[in-house]
Protein backbone atom coordinates (compact mmCIF):
# COMPACT_ATOMS: atom_id res chain seq x y z
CA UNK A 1 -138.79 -98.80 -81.95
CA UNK A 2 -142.11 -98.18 -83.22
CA UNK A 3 -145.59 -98.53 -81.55
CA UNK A 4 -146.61 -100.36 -84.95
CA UNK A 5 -146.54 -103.73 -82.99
CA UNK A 6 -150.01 -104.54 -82.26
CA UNK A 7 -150.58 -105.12 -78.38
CA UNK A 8 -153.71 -106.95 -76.51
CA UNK A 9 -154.68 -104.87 -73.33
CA UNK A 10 -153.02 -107.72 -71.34
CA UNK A 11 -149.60 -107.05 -73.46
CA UNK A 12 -150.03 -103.81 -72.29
CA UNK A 13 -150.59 -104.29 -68.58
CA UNK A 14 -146.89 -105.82 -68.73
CA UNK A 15 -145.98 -102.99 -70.82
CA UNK A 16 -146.97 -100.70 -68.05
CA UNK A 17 -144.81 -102.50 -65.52
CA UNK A 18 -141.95 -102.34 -67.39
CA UNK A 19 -142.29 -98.89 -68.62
CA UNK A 20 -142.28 -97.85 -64.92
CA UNK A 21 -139.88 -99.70 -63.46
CA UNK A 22 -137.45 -98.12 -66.31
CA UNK A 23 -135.41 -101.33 -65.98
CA UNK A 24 -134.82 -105.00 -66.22
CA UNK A 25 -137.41 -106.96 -64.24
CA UNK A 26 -137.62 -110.91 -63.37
CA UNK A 27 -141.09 -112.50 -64.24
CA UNK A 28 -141.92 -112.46 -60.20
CA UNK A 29 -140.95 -108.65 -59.93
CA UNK A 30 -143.47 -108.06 -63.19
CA UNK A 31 -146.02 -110.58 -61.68
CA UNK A 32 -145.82 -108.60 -58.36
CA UNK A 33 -146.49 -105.32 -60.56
CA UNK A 34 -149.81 -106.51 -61.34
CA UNK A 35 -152.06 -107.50 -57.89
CA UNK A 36 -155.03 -106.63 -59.45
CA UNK A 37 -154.94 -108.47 -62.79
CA UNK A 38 -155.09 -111.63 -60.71
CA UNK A 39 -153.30 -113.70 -63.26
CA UNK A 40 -151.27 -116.54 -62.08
CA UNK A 41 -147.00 -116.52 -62.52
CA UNK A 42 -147.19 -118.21 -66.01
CA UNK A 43 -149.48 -115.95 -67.22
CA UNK A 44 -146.89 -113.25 -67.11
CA UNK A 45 -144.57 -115.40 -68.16
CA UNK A 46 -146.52 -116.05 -71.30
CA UNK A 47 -147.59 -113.12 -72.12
CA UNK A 48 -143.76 -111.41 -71.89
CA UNK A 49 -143.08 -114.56 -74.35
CA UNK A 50 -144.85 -113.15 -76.91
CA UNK A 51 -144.57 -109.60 -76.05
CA UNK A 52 -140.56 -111.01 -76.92
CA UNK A 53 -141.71 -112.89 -79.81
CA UNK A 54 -142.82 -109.31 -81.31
CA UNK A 55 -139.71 -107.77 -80.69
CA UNK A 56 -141.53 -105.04 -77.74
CA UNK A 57 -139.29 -106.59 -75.02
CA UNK A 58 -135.99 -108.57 -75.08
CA UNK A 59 -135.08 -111.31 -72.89
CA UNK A 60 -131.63 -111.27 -71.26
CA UNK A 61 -130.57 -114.97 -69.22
CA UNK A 62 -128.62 -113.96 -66.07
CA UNK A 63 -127.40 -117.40 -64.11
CA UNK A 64 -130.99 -118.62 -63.18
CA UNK A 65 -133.07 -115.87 -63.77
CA UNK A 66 -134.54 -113.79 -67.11
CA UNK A 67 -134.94 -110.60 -66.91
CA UNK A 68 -137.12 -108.54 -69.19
CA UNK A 69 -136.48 -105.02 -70.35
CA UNK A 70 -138.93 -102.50 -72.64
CA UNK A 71 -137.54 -101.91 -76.15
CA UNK A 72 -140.61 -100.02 -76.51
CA UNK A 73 -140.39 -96.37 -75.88
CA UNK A 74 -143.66 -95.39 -74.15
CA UNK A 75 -144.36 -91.72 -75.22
CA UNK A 76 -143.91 -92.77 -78.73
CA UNK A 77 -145.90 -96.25 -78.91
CA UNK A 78 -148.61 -93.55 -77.02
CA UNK A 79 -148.52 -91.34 -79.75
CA UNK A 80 -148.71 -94.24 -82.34
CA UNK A 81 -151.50 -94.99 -80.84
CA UNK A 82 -153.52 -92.00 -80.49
CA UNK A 83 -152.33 -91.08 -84.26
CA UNK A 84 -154.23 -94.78 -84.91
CA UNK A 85 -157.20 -93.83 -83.49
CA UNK A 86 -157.55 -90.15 -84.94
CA UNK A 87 -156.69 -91.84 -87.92
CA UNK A 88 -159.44 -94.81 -87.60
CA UNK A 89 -162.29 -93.02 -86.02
CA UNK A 90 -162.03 -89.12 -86.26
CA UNK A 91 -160.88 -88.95 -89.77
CA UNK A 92 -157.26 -87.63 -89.39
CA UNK A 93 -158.49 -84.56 -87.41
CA UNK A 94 -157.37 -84.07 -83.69
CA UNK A 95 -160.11 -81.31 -83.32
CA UNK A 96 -163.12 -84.34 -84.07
CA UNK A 97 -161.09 -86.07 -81.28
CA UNK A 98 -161.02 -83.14 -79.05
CA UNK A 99 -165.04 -81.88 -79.98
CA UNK A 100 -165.62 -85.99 -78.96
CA UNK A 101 -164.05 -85.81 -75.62
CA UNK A 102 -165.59 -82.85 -75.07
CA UNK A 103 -169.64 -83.87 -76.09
CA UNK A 104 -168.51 -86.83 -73.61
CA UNK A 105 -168.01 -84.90 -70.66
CA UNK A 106 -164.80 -86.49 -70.42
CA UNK A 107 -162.71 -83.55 -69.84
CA UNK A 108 -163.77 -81.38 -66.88
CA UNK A 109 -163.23 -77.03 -67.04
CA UNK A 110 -159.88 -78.12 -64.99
CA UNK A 111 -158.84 -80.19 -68.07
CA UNK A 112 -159.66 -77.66 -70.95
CA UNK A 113 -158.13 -74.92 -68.81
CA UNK A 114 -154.85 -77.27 -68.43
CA UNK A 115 -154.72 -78.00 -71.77
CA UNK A 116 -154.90 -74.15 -72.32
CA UNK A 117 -151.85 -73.32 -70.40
CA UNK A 118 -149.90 -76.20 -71.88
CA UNK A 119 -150.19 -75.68 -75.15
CA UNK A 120 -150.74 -71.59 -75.20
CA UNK A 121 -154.11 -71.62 -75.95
């Protein structure tokens, strides 16, 4: 599936939880995944509602409990999303990205010389 659903930051808090876990989780266990949101058990519960409602999660009933599983892979909704915002603000062009990050002092000598070994550079 597609990173083309849109997701609120919250959505994507959840998203996080499930993505790691790499399996079905209960509401508590994704509530418990998130201390330091501070959101109260039905918040989670509502917002894996509608992160079911837009098809990035599905909902299986076992006895009692739900359990909620990713149908979201995460390295590809990632790279939807990074492709959306080359696309939006850097017209198209990964170097404007890379020159911004850069001007930004967001990535350190360490980063650049990562980034070097990575991709051959």
């Amino acid at each position: 599936m597609s990173g083309q659903i849109a997701i609120t930051s919250a959505e994507l808090a959840v998203m996080q939880v499930l993505w790691e876990a790499g399996g079905p989780l209960k509401i508590q266990e994704v509530w418990e995944g998130l201390p330091e949101a501070g959101w109260k058990y039905n918040t989670v519960g509502t917002l894996l509602l509608r992160l079911e409602e837009k098809g990035a999660v599905r909902c299986e009933k076992i006895g009692k409990n739900r359990t909620y599983t990713s149908l979201l892979d995460k390295e590809e909704y990632t790279k939807d999303q990074t492709r959306g915002i080359i696309d939006r603000f850097y017209h198209g062009s990964a170097k404007e990205l890379a020159a911004a990050l850069m001007r930004t002092e967001s990535l350190t000598a360490e980063d650049i010389d990562e980034l070097r070994k990575e991709f051959g550079l």
